[in-house]
C-alpha atoms as a PDB file:
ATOM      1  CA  UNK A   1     247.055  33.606 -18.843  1.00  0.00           C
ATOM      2  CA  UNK A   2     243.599  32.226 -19.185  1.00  0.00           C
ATOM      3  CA  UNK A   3     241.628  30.778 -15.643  1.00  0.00           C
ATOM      4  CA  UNK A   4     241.154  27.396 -16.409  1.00  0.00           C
ATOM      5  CA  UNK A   5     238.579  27.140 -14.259  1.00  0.00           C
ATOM      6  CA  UNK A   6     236.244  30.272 -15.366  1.00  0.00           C
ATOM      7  CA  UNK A   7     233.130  28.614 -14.699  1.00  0.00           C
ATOM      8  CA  UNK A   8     233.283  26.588 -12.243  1.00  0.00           C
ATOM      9  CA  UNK A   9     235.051  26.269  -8.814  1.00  0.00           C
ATOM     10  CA  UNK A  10     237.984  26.265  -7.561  1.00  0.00           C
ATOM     11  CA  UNK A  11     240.504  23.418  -6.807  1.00  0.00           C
ATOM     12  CA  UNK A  12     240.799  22.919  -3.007  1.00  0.00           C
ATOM     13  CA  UNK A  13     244.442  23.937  -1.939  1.00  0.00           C
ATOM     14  CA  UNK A  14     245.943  20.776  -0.048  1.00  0.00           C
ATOM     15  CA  UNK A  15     247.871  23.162   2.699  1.00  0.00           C
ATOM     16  CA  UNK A  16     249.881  22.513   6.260  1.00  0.00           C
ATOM     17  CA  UNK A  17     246.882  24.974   7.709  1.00  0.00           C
ATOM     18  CA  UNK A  18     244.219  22.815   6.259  1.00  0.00           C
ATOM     19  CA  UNK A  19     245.700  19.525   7.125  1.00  0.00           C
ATOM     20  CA  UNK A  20     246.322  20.828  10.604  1.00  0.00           C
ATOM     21  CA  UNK A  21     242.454  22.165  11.132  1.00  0.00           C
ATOM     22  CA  UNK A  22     241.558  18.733  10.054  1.00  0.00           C
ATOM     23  CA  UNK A  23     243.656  16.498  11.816  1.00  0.00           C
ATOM     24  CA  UNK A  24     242.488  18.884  14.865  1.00  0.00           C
ATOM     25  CA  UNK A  25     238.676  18.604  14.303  1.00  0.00           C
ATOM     26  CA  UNK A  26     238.978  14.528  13.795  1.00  0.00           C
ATOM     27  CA  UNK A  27     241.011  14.001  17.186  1.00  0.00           C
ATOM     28  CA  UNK A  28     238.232  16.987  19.011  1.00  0.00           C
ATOM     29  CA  UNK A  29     235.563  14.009  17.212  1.00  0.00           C
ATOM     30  CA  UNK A  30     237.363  10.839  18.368  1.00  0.00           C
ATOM     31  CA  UNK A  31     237.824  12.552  21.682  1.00  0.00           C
ATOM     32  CA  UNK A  32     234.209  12.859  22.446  1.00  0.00           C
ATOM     33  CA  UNK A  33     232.314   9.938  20.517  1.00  0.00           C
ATOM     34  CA  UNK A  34     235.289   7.441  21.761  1.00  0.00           C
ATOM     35  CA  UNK A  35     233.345   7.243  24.615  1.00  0.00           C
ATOM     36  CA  UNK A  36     230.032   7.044  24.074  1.00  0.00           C
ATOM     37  CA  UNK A  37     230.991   4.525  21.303  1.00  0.00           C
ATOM     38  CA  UNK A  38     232.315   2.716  24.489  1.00  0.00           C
ATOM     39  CA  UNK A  39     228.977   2.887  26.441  1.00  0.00           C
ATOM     40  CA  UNK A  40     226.369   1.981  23.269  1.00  0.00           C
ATOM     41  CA  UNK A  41     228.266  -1.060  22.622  1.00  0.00           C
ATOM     42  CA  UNK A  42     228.843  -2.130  26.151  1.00  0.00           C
ATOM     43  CA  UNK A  43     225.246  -1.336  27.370  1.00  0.00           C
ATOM     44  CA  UNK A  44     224.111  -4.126  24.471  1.00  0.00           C
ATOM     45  CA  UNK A  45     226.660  -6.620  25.426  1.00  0.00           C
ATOM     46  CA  UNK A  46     226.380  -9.584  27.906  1.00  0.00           C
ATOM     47  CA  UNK A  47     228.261  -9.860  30.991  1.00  0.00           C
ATOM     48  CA  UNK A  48     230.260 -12.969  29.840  1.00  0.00           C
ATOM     49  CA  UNK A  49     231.404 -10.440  26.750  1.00  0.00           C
ATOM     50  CA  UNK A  50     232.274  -8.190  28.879  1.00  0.00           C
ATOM     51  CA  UNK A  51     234.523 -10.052  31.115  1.00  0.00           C
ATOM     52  CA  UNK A  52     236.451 -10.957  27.965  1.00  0.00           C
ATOM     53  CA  UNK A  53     237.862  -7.280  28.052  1.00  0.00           C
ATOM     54  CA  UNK A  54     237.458  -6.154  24.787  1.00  0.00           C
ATOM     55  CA  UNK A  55     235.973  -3.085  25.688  1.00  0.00           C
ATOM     56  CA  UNK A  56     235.921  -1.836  21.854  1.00  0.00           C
ATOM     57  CA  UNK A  57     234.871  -4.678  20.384  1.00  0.00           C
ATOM     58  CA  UNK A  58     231.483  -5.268  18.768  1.00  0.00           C
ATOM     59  CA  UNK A  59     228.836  -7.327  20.500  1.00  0.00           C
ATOM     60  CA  UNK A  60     228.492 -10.646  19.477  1.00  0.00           C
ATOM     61  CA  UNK A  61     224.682 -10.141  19.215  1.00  0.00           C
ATOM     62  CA  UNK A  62     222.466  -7.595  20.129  1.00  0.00           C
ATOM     63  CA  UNK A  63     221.177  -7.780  23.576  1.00  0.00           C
ATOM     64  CA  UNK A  64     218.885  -5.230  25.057  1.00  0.00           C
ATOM     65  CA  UNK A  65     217.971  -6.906  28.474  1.00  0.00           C
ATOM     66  CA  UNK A  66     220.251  -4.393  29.716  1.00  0.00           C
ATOM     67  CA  UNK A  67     218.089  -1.508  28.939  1.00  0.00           C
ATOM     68  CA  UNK A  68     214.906  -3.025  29.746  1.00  0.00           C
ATOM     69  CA  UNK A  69     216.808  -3.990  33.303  1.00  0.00           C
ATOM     70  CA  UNK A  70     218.208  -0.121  33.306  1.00  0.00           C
ATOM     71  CA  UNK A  71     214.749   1.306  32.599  1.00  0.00           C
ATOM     72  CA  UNK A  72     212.449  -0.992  34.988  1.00  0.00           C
ATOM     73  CA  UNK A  73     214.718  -3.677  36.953  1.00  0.00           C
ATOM     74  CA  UNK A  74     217.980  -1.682  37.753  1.00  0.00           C
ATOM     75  CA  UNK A  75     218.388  -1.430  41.779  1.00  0.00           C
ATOM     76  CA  UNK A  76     218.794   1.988  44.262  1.00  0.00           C
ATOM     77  CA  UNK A  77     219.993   0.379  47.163  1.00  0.00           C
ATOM     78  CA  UNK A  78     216.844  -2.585  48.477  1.00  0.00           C
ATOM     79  CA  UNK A  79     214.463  -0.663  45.837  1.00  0.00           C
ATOM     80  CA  UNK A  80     214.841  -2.284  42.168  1.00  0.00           C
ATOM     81  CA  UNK A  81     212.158  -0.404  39.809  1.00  0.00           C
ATOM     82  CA  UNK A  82     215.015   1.036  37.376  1.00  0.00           C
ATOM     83  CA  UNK A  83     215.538   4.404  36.236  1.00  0.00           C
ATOM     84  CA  UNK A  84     212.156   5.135  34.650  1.00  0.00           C
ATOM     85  CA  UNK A  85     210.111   7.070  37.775  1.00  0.00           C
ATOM     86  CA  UNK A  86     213.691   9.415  37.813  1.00  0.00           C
ATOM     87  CA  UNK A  87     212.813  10.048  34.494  1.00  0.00           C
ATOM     88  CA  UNK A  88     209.191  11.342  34.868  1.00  0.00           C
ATOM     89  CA  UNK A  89     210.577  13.137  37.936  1.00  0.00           C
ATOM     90  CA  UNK A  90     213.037  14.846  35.935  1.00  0.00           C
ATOM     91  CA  UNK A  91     209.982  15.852  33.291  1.00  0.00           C
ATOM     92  CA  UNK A  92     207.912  17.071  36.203  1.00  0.00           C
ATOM     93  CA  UNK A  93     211.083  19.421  37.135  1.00  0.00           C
ATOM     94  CA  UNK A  94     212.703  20.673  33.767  1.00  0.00           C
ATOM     95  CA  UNK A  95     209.525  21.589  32.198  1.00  0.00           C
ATOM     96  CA  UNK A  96     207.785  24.097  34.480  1.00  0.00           C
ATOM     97  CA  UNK A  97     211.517  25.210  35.969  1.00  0.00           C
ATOM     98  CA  UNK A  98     212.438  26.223  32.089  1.00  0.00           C
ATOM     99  CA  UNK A  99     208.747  27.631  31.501  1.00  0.00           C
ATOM    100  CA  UNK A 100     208.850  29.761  34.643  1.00  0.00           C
ATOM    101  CA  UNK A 101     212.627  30.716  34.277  1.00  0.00           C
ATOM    102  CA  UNK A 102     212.202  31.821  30.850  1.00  0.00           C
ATOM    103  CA  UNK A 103     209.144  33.969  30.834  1.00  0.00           C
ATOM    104  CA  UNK A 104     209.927  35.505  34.317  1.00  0.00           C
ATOM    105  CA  UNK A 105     213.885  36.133  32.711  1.00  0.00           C
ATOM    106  CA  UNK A 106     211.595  37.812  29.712  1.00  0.00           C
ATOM    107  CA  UNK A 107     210.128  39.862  31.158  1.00  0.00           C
ATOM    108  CA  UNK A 108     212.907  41.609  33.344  1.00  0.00           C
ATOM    109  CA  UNK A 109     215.039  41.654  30.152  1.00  0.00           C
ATOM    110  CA  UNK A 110     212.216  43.859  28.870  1.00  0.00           C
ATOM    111  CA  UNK A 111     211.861  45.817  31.830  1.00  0.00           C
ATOM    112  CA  UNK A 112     215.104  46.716  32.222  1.00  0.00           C
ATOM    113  CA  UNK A 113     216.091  47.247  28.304  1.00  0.00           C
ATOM    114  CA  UNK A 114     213.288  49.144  27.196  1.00  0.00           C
ATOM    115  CA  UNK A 115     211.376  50.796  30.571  1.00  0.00           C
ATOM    116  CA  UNK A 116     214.615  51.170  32.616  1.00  0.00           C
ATOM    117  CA  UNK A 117     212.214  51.886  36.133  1.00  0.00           C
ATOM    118  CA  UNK A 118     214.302  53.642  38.768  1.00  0.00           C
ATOM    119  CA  UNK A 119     217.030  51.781  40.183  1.00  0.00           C
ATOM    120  CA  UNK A 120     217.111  49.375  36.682  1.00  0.00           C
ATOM    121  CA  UNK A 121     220.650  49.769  36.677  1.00  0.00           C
ATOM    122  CA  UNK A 122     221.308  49.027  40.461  1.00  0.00           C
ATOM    123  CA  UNK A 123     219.044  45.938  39.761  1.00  0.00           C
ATOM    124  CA  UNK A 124     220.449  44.558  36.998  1.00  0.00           C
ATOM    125  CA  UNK A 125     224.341  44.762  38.574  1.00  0.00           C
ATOM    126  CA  UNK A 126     222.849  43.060  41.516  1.00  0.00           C
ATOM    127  CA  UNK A 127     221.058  40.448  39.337  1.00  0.00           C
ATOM    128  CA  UNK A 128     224.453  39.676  37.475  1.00  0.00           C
ATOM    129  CA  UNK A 129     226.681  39.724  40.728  1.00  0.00           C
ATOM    130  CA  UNK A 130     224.326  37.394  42.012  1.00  0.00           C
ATOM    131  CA  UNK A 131     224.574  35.110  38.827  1.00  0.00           C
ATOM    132  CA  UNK A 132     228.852  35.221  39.393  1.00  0.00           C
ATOM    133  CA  UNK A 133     228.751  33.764  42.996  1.00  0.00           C
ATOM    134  CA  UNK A 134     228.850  30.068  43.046  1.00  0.00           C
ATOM    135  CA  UNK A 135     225.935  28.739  43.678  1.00  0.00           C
ATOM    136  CA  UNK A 136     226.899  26.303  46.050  1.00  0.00           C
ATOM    137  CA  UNK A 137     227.710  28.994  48.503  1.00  0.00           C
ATOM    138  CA  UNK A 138     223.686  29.449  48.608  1.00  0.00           C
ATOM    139  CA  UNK A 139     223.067  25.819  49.438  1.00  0.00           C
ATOM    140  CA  UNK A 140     222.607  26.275  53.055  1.00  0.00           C
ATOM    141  CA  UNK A 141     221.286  29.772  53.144  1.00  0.00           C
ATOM    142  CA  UNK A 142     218.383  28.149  50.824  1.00  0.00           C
ATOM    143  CA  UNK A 143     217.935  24.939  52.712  1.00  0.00           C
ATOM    144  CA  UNK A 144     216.866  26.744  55.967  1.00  0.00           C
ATOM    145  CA  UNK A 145     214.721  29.330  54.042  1.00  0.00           C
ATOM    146  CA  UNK A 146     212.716  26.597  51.802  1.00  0.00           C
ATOM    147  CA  UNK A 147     212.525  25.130  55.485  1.00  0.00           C
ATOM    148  CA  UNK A 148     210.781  27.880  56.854  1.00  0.00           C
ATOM    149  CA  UNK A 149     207.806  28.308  54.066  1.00  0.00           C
ATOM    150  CA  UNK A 150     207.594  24.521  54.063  1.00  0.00           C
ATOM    151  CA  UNK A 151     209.173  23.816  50.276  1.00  0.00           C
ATOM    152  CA  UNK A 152     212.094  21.750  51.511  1.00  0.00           C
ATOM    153  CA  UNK A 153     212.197  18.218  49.747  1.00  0.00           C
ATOM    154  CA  UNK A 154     208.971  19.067  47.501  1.00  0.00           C
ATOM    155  CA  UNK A 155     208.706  18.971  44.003  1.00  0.00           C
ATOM    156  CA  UNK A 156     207.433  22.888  44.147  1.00  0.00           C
ATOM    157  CA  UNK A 157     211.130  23.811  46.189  1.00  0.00           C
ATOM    158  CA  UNK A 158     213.070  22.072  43.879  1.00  0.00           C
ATOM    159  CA  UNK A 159     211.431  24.261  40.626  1.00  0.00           C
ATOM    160  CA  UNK A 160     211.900  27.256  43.162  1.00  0.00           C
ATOM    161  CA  UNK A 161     215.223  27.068  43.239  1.00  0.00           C
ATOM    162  CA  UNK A 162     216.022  26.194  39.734  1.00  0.00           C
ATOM    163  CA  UNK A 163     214.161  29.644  38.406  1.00  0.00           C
ATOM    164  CA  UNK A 164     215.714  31.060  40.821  1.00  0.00           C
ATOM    165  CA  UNK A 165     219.309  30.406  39.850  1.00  0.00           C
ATOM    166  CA  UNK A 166     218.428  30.200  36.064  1.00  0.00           C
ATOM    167  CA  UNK A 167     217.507  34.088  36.216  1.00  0.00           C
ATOM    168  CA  UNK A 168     220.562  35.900  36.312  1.00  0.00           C
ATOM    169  CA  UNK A 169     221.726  34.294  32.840  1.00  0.00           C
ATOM    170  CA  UNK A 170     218.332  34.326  31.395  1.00  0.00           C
ATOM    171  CA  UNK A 171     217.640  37.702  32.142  1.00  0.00           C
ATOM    172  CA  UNK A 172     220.971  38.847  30.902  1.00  0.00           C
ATOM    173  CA  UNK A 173     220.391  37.213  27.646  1.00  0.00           C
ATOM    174  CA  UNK A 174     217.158  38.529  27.252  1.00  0.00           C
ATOM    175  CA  UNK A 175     218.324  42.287  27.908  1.00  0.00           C
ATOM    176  CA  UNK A 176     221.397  42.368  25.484  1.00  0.00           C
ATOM    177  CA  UNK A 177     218.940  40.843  23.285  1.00  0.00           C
ATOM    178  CA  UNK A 178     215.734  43.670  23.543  1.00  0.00           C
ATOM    179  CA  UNK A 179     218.094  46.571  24.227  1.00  0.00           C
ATOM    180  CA  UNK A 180     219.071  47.143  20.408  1.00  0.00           C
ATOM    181  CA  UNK A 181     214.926  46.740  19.691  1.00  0.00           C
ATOM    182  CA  UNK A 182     214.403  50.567  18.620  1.00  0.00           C
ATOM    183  CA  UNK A 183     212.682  52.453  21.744  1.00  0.00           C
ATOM    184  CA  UNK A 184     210.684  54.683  18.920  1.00  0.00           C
ATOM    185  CA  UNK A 185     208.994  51.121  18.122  1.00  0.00           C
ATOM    186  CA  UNK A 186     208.064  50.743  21.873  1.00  0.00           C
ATOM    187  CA  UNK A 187     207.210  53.978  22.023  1.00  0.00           C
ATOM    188  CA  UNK A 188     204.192  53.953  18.668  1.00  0.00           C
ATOM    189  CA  UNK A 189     202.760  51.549  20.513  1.00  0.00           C
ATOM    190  CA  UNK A 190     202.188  53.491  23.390  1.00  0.00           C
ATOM    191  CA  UNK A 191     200.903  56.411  21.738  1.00  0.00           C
ATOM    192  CA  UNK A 192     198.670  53.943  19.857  1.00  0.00           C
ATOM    193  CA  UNK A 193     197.728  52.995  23.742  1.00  0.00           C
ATOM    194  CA  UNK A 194     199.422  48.958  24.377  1.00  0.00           C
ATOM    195  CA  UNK A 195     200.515  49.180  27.815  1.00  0.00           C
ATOM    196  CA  UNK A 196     203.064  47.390  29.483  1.00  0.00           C
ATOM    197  CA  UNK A 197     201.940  43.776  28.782  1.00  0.00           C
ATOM    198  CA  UNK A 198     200.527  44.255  25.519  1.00  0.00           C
ATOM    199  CA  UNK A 199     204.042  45.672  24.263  1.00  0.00           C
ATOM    200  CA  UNK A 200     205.374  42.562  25.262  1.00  0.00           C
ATOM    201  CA  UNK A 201     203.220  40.092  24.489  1.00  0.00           C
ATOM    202  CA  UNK A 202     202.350  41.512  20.909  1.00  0.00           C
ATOM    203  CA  UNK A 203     205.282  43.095  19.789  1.00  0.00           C
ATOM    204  CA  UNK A 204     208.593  41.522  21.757  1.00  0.00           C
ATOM    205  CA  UNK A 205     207.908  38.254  22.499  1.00  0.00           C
ATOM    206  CA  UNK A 206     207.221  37.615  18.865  1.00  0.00           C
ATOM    207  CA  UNK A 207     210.736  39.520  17.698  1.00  0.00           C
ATOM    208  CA  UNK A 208     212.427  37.397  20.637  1.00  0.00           C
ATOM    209  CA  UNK A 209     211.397  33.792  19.336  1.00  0.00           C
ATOM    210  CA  UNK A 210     214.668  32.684  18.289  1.00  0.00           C
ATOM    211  CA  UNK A 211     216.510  33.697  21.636  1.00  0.00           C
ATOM    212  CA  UNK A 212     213.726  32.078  23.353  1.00  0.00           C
ATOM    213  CA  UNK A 213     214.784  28.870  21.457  1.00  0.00           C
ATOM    214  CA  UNK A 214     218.342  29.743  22.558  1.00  0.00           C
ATOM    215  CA  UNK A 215     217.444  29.998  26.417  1.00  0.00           C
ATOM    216  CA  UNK A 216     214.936  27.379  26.566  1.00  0.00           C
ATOM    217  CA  UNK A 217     217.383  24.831  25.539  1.00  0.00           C
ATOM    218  CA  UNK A 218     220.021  26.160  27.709  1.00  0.00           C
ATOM    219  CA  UNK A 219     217.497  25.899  30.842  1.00  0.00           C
ATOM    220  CA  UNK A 220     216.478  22.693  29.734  1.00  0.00           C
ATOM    221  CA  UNK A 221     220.004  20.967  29.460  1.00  0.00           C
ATOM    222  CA  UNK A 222     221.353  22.993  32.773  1.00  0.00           C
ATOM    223  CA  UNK A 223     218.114  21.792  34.721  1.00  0.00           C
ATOM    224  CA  UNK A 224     218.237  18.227  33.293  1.00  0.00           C
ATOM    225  CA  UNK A 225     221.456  17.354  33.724  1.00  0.00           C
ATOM    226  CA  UNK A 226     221.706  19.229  37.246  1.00  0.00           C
ATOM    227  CA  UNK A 227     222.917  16.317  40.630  1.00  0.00           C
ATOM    228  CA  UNK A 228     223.605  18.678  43.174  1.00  0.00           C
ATOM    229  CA  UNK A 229     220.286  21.157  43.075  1.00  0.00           C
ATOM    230  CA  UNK A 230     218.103  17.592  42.391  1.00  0.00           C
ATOM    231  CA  UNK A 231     219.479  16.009  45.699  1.00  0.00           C
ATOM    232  CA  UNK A 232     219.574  18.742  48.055  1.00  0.00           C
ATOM    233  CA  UNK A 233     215.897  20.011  47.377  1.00  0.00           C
ATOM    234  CA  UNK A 234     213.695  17.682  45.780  1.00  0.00           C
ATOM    235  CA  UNK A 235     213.486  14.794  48.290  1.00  0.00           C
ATOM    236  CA  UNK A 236     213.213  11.265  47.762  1.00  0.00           C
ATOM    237  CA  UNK A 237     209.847  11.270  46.031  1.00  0.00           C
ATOM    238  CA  UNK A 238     210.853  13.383  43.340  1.00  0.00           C
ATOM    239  CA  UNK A 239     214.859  12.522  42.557  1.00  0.00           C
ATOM    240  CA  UNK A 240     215.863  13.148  39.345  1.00  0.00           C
ATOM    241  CA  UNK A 241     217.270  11.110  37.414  1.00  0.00           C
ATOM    242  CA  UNK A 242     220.965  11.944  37.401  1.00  0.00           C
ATOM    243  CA  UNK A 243     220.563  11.003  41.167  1.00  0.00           C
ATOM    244  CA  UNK A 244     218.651   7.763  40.274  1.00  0.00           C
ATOM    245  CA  UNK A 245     221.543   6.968  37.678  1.00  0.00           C
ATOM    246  CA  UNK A 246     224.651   7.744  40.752  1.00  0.00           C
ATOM    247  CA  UNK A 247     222.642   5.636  43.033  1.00  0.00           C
ATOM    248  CA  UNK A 248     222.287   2.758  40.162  1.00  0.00           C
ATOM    249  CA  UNK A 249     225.985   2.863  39.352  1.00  0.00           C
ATOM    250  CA  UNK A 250     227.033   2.890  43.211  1.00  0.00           C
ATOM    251  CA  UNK A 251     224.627   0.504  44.452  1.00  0.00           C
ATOM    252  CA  UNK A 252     226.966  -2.949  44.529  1.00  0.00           C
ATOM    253  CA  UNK A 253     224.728  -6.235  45.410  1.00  0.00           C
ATOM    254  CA  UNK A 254     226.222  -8.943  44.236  1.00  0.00           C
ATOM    255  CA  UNK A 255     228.072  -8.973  40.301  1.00  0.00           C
ATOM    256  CA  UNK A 256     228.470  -4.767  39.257  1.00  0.00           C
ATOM    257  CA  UNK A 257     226.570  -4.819  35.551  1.00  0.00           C
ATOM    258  CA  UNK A 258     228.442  -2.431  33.676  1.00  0.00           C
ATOM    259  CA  UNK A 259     225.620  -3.091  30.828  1.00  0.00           C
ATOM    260  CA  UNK A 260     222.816  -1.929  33.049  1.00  0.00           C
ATOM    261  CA  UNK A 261     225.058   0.977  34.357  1.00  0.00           C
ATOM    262  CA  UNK A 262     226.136   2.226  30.880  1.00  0.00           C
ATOM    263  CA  UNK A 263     222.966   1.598  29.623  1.00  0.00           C
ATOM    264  CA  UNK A 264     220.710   3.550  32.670  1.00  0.00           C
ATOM    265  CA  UNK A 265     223.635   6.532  31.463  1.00  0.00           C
ATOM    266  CA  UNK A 266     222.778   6.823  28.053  1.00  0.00           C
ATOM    267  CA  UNK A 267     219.081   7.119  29.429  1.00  0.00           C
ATOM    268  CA  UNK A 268     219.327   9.465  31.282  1.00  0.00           C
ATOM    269  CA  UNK A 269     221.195  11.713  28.437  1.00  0.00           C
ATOM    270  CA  UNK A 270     219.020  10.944  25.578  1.00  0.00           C
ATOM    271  CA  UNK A 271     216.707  13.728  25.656  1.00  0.00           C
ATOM    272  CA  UNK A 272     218.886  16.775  26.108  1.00  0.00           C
ATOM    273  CA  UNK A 273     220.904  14.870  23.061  1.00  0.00           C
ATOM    274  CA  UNK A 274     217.554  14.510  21.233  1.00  0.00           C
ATOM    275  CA  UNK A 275     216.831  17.805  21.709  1.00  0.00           C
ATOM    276  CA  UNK A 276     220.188  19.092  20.406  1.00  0.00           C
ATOM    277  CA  UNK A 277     220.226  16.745  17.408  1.00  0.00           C
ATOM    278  CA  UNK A 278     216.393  18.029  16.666  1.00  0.00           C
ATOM    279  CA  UNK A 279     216.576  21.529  17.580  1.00  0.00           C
ATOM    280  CA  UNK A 280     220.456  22.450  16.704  1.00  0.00           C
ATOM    281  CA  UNK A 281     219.144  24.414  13.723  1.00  0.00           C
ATOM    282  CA  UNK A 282     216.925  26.899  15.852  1.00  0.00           C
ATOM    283  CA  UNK A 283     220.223  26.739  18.675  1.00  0.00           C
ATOM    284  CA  UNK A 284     222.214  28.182  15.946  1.00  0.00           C
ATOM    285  CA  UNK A 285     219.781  30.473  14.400  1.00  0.00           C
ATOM    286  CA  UNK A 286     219.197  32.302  17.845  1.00  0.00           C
ATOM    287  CA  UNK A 287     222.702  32.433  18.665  1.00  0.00           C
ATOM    288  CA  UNK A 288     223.246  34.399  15.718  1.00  0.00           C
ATOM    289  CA  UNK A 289     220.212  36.173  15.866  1.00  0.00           C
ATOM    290  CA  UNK A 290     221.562  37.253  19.505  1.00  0.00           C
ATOM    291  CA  UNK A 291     224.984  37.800  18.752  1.00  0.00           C
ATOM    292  CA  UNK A 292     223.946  40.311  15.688  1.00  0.00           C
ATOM    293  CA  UNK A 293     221.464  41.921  17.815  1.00  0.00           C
ATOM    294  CA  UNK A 294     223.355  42.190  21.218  1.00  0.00           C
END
């Protein structure tokens, strides 16, 4: 019997497995956009809307004093100058922790893939049974030693301790990554006299890009959105803003302004969001690239 479809494609098979995968992957949707659905409409309603109780329900009119309050007005106990220094705070943390934390996790993945110095091995288990304690077991050992060099509630102990605990993942990413590079490549190039640094800089930080992508973003997101790290170590002049936003929502003077308080959220997540929405393409590229190579 002739296809009746030579040419072109096939019909689509309407089948319990597809309906299933689809009725899945539209409640996995409504699961997680149900809510911020909830906080984008709420954060541009007024308070007499919201009293009404119709949480789902469209604002009457758009109303963005909320944000403007959330950004610049919003109060932290007696102190009511909004989320917006948290947020420069949080700039002046992610970006040098994910710079540092990424080049230093680099370089070890290099070291330890391609060199292997005595005791790599030994290093390496240490490094990754380091990474699988909880980290909040550390909290107290770290406290008194940023205490005794004097880095305790500074901006420079708080980036400390986020390389610090970022290394262990980036470093094993970085090593399953470089440890299928061909050692004969490594090894022209020192015949052709590169040295340690050269090799990397010229030859494997180039091949690496796309799991450089891949780490930087999962740096940037961990250190971003990280409470516990931000108010144990930075100190009041340099909170982040996740602890700017819990001292917002749990500061009660007066009415509670669920607009300003779902508003100050969705400021505070915007950029990791942004950067997933802007960057997913490279995300996905380097996971792939990593998962082929490692």
């Amino acid at each position: 019997m002739a296809d009746p479809h030579p040419n072109g494609p096939k019909p689509v098979q309407i089948t319990a497995g597809r309906i299933g995968l689809y009725t899945f992957l539209v409640v996995a949707a409504l699961f997680f956009l149900l809510p911020l659905y909830t906080m984008v409409v709420t954060s541009l309603k007024s308070m007499d809307e919201i009293r009404l109780g119709e949480i789902f329900a469209l604002p009457a009119r758009l109303d963005f004093s909320a944000w403007m309050t959330a950004w610049s007005g919003a109060c932290m106990g007696t102190v009511c100058v909004g989320i917006r220094s948290g947020f420069w705070n949080s700039v002046a943390i992610t970006l040098p922790s994910v710079a540092l934390s990424v080049f230093i996790g680099a370089v070890n993945g290099y070291a330890l893939s391609l060199w292997r110095p005595r005791g790599a091995n030994l290093l390496f288990g240490l490094l990754m049974a380091g990474g699988l304690i909880p980290y909040q077991i550390f909290l107290y050992p770290m406290v008194r030693a940023m205490a005794n060099i004097d880095l305790y509630n500074s901006l420079a102990g708080i980036i400390l301790v986020h390389v610090i605990f970022g290394l262990p993942l980036v470093t094993l990413l970085f090593r399953n990554y470089f440890v299928s590079v061909p050692e004969e490549l490594c090894k022209a190039a020192r015949v052709d006299g590169a040295g340690f640094w050269r090799i990397f800089f010229e030859i494997m930080l180039p091949i690496a890009v796309p799991m450089v992508v891949v780490v930087s973003m999962l740096q940037f997101t961990g250190i971003w959105n990280d409470f516990l790290l931000g108010l144990v170590f930075a100190g009041r002049d340099n909170l982040p803003m996740t602890v700017q936003l819990n001292n917002i929502v749990n500061t009660t003077m007066g009415e509670r302004t669920y607009n300003v308080n779902m508003a100050a959220t969705i400021l505070t997540a915007i950029v990791p969001l942004a950067i997933y929405f802007l960057s997913g393409r490279w995300f996905v590229r380097g996971i792939a690239a990593g998962a082929v190579k490692g």
